[in-house]
Protein backbone atom coordinates (compact mmCIF):
# COMPACT_ATOMS: atom_id res chain seq x y z
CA UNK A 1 -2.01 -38.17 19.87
CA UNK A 2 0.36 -35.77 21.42
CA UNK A 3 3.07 -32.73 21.29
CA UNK A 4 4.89 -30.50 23.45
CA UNK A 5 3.91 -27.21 23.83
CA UNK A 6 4.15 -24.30 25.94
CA UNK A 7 1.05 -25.05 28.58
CA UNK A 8 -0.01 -22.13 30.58
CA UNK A 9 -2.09 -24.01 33.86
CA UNK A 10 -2.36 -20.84 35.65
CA UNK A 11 -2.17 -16.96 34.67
CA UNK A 12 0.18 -16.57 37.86
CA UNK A 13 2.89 -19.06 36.21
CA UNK A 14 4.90 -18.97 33.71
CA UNK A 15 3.78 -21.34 30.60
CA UNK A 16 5.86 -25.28 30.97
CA UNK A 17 7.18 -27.74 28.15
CA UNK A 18 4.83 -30.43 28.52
CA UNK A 19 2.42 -32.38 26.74
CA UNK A 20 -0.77 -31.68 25.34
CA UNK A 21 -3.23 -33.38 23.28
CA UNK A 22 -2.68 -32.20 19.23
CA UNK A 23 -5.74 -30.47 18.33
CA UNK A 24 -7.30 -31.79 15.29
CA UNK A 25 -9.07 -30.10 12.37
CA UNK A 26 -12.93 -29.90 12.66
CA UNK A 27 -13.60 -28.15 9.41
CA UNK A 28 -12.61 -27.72 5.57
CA UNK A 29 -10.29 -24.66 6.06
CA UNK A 30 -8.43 -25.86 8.78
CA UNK A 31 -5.19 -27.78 8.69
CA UNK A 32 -2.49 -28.96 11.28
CA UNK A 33 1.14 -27.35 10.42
CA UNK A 34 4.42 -28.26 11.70
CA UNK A 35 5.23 -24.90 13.46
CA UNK A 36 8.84 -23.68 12.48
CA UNK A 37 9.30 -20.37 14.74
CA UNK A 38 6.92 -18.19 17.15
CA UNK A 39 7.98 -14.73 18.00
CA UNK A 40 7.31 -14.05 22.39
CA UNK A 41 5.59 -10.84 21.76
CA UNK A 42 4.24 -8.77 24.55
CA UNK A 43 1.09 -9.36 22.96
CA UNK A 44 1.08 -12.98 24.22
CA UNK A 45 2.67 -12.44 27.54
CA UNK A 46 -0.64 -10.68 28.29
CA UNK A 47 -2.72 -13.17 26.96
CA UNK A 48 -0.63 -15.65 28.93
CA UNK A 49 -1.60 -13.61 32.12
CA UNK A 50 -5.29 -13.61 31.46
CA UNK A 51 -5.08 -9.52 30.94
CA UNK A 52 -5.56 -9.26 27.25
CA UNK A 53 -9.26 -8.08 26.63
CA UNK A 54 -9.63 -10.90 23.91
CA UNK A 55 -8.58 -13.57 26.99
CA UNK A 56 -11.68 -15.83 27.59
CA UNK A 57 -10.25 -17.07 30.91
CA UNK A 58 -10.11 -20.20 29.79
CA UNK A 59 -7.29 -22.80 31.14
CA UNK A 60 -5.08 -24.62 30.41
CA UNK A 61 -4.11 -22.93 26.88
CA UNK A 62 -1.15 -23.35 24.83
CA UNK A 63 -0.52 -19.12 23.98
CA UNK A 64 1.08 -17.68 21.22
CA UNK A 65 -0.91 -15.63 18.39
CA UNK A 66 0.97 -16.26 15.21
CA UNK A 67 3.89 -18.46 13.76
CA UNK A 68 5.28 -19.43 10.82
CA UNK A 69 4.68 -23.19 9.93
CA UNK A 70 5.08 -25.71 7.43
CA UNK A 71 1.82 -26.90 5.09
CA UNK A 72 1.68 -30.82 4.52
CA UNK A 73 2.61 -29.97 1.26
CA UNK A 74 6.04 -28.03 2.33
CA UNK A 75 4.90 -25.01 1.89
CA UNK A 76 5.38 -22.31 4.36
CA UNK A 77 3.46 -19.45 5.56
CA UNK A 78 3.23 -16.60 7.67
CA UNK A 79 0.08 -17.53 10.26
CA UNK A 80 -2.29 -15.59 12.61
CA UNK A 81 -3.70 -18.18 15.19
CA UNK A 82 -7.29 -18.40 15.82
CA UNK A 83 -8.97 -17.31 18.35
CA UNK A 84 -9.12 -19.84 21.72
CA UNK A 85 -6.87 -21.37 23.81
CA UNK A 86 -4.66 -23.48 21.36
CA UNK A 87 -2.38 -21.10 19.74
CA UNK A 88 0.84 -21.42 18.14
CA UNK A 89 3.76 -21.94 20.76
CA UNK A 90 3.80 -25.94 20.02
CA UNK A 91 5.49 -28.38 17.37
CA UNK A 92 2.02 -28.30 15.77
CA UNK A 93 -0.85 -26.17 15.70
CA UNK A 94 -4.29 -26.06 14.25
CA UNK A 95 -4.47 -23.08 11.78
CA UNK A 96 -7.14 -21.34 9.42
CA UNK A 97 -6.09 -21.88 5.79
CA UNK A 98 -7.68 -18.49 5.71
CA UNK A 99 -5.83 -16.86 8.25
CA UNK A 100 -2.56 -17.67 6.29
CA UNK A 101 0.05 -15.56 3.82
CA UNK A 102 2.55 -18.15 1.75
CA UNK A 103 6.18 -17.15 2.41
CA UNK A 104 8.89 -17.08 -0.54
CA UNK A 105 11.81 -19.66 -0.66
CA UNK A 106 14.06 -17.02 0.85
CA UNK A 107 12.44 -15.56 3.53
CA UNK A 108 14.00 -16.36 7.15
CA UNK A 109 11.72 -17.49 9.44
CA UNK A 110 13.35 -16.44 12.20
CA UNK A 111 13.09 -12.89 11.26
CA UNK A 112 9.39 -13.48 9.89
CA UNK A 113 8.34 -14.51 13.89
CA UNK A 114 10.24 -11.86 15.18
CA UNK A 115 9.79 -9.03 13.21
CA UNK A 116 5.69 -9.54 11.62
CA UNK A 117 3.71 -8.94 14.82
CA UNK A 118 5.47 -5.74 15.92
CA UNK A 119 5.78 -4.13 12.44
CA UNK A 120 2.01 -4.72 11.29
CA UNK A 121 0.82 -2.85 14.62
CA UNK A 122 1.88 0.34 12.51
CA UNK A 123 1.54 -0.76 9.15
CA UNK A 124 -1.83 -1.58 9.38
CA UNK A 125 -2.68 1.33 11.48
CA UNK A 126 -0.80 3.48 8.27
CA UNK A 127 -2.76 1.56 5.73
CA UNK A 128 -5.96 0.89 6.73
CA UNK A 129 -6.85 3.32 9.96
CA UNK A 130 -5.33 6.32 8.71
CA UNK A 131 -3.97 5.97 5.51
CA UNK A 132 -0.51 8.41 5.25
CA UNK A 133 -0.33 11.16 2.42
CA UNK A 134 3.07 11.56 1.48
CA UNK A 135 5.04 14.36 2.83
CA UNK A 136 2.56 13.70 6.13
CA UNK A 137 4.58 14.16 9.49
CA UNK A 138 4.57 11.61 12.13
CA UNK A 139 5.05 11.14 15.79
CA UNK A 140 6.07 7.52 17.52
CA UNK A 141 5.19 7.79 21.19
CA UNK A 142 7.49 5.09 22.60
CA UNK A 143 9.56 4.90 19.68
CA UNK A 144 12.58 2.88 22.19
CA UNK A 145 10.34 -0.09 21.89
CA UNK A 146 11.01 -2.77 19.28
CA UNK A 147 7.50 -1.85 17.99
CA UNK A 148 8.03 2.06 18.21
CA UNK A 149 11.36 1.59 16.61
CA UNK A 150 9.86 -0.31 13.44
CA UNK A 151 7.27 2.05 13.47
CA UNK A 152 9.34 4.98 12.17
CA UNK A 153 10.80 2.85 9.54
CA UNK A 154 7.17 1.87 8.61
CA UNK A 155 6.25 5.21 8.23
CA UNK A 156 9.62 6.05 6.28
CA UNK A 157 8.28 3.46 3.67
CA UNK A 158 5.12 4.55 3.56
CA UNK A 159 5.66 7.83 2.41
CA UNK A 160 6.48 9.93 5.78
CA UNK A 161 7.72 13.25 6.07
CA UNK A 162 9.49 14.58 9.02
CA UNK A 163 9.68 11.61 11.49
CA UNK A 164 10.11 12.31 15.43
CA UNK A 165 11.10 9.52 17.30
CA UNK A 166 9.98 10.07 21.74
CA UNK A 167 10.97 7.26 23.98
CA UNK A 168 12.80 7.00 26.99
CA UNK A 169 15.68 4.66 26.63
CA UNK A 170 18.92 7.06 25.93
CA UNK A 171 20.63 4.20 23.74
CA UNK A 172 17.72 3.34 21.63
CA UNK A 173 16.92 7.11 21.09
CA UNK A 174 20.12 7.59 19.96
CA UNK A 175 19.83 5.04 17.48
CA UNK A 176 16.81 6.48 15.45
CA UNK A 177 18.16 8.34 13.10
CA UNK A 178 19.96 5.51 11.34
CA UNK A 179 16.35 3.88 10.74
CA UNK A 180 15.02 7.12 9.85
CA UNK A 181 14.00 9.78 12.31
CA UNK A 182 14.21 13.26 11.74
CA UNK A 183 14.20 14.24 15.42
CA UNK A 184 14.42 12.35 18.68
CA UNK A 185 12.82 13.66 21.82
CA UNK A 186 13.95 11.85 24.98
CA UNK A 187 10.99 11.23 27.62
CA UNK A 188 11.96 11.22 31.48
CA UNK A 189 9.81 11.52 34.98
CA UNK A 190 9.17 15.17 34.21
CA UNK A 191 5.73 16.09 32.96
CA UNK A 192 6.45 19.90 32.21
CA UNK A 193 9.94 19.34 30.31
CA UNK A 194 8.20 16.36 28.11
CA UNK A 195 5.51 18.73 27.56
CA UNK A 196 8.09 21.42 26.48
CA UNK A 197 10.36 19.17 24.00
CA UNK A 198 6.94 17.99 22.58
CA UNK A 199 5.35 21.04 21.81
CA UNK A 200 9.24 22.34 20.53
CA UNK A 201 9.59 19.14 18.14
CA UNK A 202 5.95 17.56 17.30
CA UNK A 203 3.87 20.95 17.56
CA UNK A 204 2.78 20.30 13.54
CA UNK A 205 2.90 16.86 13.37
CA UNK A 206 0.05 15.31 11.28
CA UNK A 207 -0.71 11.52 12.65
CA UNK A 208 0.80 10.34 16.04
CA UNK A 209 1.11 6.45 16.46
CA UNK A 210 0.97 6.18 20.07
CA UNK A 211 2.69 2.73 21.89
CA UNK A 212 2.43 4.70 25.84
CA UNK A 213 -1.36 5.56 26.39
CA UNK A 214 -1.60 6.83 29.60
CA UNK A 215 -0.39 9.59 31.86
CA UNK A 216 2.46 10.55 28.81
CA UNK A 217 0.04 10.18 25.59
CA UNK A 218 -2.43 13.07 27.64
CA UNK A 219 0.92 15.34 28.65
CA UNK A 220 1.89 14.64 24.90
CA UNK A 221 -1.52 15.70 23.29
CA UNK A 222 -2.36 19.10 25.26
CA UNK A 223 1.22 19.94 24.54
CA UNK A 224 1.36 19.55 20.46
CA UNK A 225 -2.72 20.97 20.73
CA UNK A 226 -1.50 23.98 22.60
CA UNK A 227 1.16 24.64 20.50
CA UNK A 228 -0.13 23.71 17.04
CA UNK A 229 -0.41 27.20 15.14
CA UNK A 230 -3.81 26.28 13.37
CA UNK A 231 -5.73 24.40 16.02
CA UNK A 232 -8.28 23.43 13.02
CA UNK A 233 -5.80 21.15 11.07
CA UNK A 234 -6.68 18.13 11.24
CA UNK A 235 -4.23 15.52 14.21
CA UNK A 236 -5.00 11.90 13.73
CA UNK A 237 -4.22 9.82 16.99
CA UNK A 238 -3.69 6.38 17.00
CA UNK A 239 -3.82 4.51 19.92
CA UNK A 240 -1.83 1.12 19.65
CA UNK A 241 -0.53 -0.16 22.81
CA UNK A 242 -1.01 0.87 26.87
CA UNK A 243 3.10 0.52 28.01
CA UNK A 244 2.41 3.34 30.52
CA UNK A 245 -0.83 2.37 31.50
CA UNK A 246 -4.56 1.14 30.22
CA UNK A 247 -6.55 4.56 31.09
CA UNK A 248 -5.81 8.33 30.00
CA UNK A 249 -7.23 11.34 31.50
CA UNK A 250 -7.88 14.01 29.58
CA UNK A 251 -9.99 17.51 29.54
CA UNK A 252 -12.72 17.53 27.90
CA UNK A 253 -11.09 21.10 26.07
CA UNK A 254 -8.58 18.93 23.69
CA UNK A 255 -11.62 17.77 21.97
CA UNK A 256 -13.01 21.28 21.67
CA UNK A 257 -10.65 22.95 21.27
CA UNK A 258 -8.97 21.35 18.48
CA UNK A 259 -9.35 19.02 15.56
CA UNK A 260 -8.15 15.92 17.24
CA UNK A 261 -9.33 12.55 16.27
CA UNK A 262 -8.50 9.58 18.03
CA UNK A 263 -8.08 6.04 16.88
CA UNK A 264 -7.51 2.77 17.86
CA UNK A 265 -5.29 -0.35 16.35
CA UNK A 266 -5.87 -3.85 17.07
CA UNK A 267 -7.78 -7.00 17.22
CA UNK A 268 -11.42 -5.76 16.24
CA UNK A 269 -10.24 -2.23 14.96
CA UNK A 270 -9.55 -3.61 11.62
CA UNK A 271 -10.63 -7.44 10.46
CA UNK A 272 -8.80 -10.52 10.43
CA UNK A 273 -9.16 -9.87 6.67
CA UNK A 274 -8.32 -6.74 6.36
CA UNK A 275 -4.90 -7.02 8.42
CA UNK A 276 -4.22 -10.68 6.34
CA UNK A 277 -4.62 -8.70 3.18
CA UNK A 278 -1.39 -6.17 4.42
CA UNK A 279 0.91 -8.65 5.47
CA UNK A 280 2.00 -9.83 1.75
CA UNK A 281 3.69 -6.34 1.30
CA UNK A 282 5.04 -6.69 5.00
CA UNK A 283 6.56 -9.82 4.39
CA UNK A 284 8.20 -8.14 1.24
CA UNK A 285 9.81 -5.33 3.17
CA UNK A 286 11.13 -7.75 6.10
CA UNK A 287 12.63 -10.22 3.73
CA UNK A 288 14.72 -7.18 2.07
CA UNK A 289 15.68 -5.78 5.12
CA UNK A 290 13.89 -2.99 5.16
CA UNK A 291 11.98 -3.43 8.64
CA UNK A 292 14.69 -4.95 10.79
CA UNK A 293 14.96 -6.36 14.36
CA UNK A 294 17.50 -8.79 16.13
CA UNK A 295 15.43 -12.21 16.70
CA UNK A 296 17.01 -14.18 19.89
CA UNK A 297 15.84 -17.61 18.96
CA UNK A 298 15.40 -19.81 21.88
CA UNK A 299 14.39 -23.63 21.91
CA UNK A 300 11.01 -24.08 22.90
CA UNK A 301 11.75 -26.55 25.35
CA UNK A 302 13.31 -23.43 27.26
CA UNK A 303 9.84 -21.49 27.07
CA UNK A 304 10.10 -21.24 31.30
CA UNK A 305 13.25 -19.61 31.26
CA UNK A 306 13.03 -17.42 28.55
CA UNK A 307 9.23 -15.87 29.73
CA UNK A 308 11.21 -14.80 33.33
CA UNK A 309 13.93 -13.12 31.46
CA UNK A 310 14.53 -9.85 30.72
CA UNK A 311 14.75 -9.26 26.89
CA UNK A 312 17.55 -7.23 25.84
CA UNK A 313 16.14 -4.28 23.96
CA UNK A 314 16.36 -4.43 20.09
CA UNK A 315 16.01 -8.04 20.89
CA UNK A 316 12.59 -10.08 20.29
CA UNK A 317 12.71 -13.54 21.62
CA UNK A 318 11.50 -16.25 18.90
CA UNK A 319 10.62 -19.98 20.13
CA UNK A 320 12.19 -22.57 18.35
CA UNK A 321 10.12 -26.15 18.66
């Protein structure tokens, strides 16, 4: 038996609609689904390139790490792919009973693929790595992202007090107050006057969710440590994505000198188990509109064109088999 899929034969190449054997279930909590939507996250356009640090290496692979499908029964649910090199950008896929949430009548699936994967980076990391207190100040480093941008209305739901919003695209910036920042700080090519806004607007902030990494996270931190008025309170850092880069360099003094503890987000952070047992309360807040982002849904025959073009921001491309 067989299906198209999206078929990556080379991490230099875009993945093709081709087709590829169905996988088949080889034990008593797996199931093949119809798949009904998968969003194109960033997450999977690494994976797709062989750079995500779970990527085995192993080709060909069908990418794609979650989806929402239909159950043999009709039911359908809200999946996180397995590990491996079948995942979920196909008209079926293999999936882990286990690694599934049921979806109400309602819900749009659409939105679900579009909008699940980007939100739960900072719900999880606000439930489960560092749980918010309410009143609790935040700041979202690359809060212009469709990620950063969900992230302050995660953190609105959850509780937040003052939310600053730092990213560097003017338009989306300007945006974040409507979904719930307090203060926006716009990031450009300037170290010293990043540095200066920071320390102005984030100096007392008590968690930072951090989508940059990099060259701006370390300006960012020794500007809000410098600047904090009681070095000893307690700033919890989590690191969630690496858009500016994968290392950071940072004097040894910020750890020293303050009470700074950094965290990461992601696959291994926090179990499979742990993250399925957020998402029913994610779903919840998507389906009344509460999290929102634009889904561009694209037939996945298209999966070729759509990888090699730009995504409008705001917009997150979802694969339509």
């Amino acid at each position: 038996m067989s299906m198209h899929a999206a078929v990556v034969r080379s991490f230099d190449h875009p993945p093709r609609y081709e087709r590829f054997d169905t996988p088949q279930p080889t034990g008593p909590d797996e199931t093949l689904v119809e798949v009904l939507a998968v969003g194109l996250h960033p997450r999977v356009r690494t994976e797709a390139a062989g750079r995500h640090y779970t990527s085995t290496g192993t080709l060909p692979m069908i990418p794609g790490v979650d989806g929402v499908a239909r159950l043999e029964d009709g039911r359908r649910v809200y999946f996180v792919s397995s590990d491996g090199s079948c995942g979920s950008m196909a008209e079926q896929a293999l999936v882990d009973l286990r690694r599934t949430v049921p979806l109400p009548a309602n819900s749009d699936v659409v939105k679900v693929a579009a909008a699940m994967n980007p939100a739960m980076s900072s719900w999880v990391a606000l439930r489960r790595r560092v749980p918010l207190q309410a009143g609790q100040s935040v700041l979202v480093l690359g809060a212009t992202g469709n990620a950063g941008s969900m992230a302050v209305q995660v953190a609105k739901l959850l509780g937040a007090g003052p939310v600053v919003g730092a990213g560097r695209n003017p338009v989306r910036l300007a945006g974040l107050p409507s979904v719930g920042a307090d203060v926006v700080v716009a990031l450009t090519d300037d170290d010293d006057a990043n540095a200066a806004r920071l320390a102005s607007a984030a100096a007392e902030v008590d968690v930072v969710i951090d989508y940059l990494w990099a060259e701006p996270a370390a300006t960012a931190m020794m500007a809000i440590l410098r600047a904090r008025a009681d070095r000893s309170r307690l700033l919890d850092w989590i690191q969630i994505g690496a858009m500016a880069g994968p290392t950071i360099e940072l004097p040894s003094v910020a750890l020293r000198s303050a009470n700074l503890r950094i965290q990461g987000n992601g696959q291994g952070a926090v179990t499979t188990a742990g993250f399925l047992a957020e998402l029913p309360s994610l779903v919840a807040e998507i389906d009344r509109g509460a999290i929102g982002i634009t889904p561009h849904p694209v037939p996945l025959a298209d999966v070729e064109a759509a990888w090699i073009s730009p995504e409008p921001p705001g917009l997150r491309t979802v694969l339509i088999p």
